[in-house]
Structures are given as C-alpha cells and as structure tokens.
C-alpha atoms as a PDB file:
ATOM      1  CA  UNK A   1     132.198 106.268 106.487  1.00  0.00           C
ATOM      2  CA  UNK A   2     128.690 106.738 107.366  1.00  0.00           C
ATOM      3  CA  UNK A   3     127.723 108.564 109.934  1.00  0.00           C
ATOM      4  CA  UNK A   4     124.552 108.231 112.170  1.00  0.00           C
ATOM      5  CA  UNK A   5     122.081 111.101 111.947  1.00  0.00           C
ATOM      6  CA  UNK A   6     121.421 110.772 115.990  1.00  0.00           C
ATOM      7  CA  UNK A   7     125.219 112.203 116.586  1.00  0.00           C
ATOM      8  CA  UNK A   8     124.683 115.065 114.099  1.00  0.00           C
ATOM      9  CA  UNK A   9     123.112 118.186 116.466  1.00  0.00           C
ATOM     10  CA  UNK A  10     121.011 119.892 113.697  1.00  0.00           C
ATOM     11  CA  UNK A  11     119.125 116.745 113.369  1.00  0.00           C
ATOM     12  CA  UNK A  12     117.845 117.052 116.879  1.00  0.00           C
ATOM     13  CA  UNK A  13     117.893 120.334 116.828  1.00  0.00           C
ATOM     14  CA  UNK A  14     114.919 119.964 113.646  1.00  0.00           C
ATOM     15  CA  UNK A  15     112.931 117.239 115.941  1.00  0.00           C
ATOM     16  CA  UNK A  16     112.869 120.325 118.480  1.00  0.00           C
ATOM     17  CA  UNK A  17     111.551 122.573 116.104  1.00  0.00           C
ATOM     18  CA  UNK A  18     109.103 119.762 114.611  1.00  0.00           C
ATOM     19  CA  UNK A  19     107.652 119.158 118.202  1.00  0.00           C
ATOM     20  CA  UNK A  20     107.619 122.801 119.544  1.00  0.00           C
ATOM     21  CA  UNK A  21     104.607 123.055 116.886  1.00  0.00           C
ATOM     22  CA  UNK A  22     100.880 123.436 119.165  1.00  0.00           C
ATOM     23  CA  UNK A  23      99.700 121.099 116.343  1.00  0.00           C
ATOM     24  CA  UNK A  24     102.513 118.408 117.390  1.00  0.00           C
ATOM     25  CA  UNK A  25     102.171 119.028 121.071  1.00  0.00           C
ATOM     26  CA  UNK A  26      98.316 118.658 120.832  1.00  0.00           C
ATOM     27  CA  UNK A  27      98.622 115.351 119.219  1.00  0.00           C
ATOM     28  CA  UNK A  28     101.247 113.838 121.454  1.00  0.00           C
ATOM     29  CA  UNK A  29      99.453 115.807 124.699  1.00  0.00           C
ATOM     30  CA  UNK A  30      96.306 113.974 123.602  1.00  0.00           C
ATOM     31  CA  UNK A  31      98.133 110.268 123.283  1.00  0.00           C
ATOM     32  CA  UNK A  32      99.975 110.479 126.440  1.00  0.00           C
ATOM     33  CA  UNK A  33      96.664 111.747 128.407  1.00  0.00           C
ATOM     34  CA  UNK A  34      94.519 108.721 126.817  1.00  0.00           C
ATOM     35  CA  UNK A  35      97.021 106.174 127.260  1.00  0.00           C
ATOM     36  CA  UNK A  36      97.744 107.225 131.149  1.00  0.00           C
ATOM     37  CA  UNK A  37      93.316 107.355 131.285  1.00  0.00           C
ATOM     38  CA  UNK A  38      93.296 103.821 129.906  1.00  0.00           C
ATOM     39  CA  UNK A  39      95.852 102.788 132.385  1.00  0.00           C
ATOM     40  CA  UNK A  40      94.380 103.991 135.410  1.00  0.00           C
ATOM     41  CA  UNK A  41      90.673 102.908 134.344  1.00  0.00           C
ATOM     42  CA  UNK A  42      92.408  99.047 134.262  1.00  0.00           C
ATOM     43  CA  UNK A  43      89.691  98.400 131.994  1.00  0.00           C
ATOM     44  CA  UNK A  44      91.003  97.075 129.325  1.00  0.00           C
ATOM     45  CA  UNK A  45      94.499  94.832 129.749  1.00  0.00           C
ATOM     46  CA  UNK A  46      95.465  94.790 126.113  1.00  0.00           C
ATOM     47  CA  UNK A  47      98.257  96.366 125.027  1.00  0.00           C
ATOM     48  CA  UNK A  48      97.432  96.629 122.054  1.00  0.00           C
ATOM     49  CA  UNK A  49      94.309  98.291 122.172  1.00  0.00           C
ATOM     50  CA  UNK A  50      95.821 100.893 124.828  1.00  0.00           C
ATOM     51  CA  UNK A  51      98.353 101.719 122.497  1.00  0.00           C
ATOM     52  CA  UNK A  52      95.506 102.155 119.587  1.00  0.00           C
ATOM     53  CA  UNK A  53      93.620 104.117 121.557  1.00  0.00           C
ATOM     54  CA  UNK A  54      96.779 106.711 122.358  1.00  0.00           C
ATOM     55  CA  UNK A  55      97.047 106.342 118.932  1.00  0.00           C
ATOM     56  CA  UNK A  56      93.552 107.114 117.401  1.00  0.00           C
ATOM     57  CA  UNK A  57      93.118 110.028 119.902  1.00  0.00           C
ATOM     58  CA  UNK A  58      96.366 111.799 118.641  1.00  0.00           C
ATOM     59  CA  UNK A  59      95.295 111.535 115.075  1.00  0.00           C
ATOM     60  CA  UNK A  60      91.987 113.134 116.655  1.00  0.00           C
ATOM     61  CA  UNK A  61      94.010 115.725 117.947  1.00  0.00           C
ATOM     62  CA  UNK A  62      95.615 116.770 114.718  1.00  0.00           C
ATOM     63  CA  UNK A  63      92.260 116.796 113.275  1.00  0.00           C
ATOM     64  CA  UNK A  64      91.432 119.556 115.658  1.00  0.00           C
ATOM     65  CA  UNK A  65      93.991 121.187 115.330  1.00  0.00           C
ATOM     66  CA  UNK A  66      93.359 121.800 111.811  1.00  0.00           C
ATOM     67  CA  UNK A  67      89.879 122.835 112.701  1.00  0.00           C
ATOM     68  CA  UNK A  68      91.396 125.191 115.137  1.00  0.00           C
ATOM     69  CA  UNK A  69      93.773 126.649 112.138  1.00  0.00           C
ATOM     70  CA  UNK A  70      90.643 126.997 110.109  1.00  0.00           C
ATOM     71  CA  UNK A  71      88.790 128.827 112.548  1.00  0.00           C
ATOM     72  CA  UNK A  72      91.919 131.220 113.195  1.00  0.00           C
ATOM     73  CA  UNK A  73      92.097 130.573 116.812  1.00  0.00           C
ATOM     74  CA  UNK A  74      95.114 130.391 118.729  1.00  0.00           C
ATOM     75  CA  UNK A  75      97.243 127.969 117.683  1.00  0.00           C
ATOM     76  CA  UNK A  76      98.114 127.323 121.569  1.00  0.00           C
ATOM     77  CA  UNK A  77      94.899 125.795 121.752  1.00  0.00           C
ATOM     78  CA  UNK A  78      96.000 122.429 119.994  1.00  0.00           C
ATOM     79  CA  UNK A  79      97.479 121.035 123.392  1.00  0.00           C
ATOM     80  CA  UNK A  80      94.351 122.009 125.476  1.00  0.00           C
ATOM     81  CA  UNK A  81      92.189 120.394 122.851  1.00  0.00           C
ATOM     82  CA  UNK A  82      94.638 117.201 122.531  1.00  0.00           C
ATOM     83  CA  UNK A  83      94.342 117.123 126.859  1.00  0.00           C
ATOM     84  CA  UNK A  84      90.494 116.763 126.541  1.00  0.00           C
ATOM     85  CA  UNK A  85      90.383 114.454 123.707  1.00  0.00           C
ATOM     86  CA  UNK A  86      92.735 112.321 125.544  1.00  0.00           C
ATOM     87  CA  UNK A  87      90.464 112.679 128.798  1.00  0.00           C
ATOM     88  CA  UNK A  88      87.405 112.147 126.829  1.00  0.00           C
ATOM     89  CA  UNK A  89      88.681 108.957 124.393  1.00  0.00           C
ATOM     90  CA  UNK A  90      87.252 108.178 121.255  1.00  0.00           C
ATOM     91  CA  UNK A  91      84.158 106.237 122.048  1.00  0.00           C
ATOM     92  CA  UNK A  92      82.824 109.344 123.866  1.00  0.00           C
ATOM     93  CA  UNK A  93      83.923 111.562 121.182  1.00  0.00           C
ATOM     94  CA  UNK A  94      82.265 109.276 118.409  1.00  0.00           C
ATOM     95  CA  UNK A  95      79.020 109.448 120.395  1.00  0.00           C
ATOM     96  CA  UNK A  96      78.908 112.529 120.862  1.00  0.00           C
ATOM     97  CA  UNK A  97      79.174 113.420 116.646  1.00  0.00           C
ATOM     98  CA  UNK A  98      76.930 110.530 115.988  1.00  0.00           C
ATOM     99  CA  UNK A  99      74.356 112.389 118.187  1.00  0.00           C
ATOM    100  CA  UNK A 100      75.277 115.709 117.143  1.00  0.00           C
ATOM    101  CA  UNK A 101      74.979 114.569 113.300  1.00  0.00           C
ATOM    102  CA  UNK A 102      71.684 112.651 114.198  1.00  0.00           C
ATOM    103  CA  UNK A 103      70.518 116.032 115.469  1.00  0.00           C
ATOM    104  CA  UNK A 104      71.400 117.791 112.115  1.00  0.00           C
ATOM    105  CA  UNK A 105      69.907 114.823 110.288  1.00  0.00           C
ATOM    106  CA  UNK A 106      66.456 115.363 112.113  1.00  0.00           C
ATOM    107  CA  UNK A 107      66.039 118.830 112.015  1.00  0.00           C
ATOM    108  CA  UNK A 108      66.843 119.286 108.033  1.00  0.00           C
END
C-alpha cells in the first residue's frame, strides 16, 4: 500500500522547519512583494513575465542572503532584504550594479 507523503505529519512538519529559515523567508518575502508590485503597477499583463519576475527576484534574494551569511550579519535580515528587492525589481537592481561596476571600472 503506498501511502502519500502529504498525510504523514513529519513531512510537514520538515517543510515548517525548511521555511522557518530567514534565507527561505527572504526569498519567498521577496517573490510575493514583486509579484503583488507588478500587479498593482498593471504594467505589464503577462503572466508569464509576472511570474518570472517573482521568480528572478527570489533567486535575488537568496543571493543576498548568502552575502548577508558572509558578512556575519543577522540572519533575520534575509526577509528585510527579500521585501526591498521585491519593492525594487530586477531592472532597478541590474542598473544599479551596472552603474556601480561602471564606477569601479572607471576609477581602476
């Protein structure tokens, strides 16, 4: 008889554990925030690219987060940065290293 992993309570109780994680939170804090910015801007009317962007700025979001590890900050900072990458959106946030990295560039 199989059974389904859904009815089994440690498996949800692991998914809890997974997403209690600042790194997790951060990501999903950062694709909720994005998506709901995208929504509400009624820019753009593909699904699709709503959903990528939700998606590319949670994957930013883990990148910070790692970045915030590294730096041995609190790891309670992942959600905060995955709120303002979410507010910002990628486009801003790729201008913004372009610029800063042009700035490097120019001054070495």
């Amino acid at each position: 008889m199989h059974v389904m992993p859904e009815k089994n309570p440690d498996f949800w109780a692991a998914i809890w554990l997974a997403l209690s994680n600042p790194l997790w939170q951060g990501s999903i804090m950062a694709a909720v925030i994005s998506g709901l910015r995208v929504l509400y801007e009624a820019k753009e009317t593909s699904k699709r690219r709503i959903i990528l962007e939700a998606l590319m700025c949670g994957a930013l979001s883990l990148s910070a987060s790692s970045v915030i590890e590294w730096m041995a900050w609190p790891s309670s900072l992942s959600v905060a940065a995955g709120g303002t990458i979410g507010f910002i959106g990628v486009t801003a946030i790729r201008e913004l290293i372009i610029r800063f990295l042009g700035r490097k560039a120019d001054s070495a």
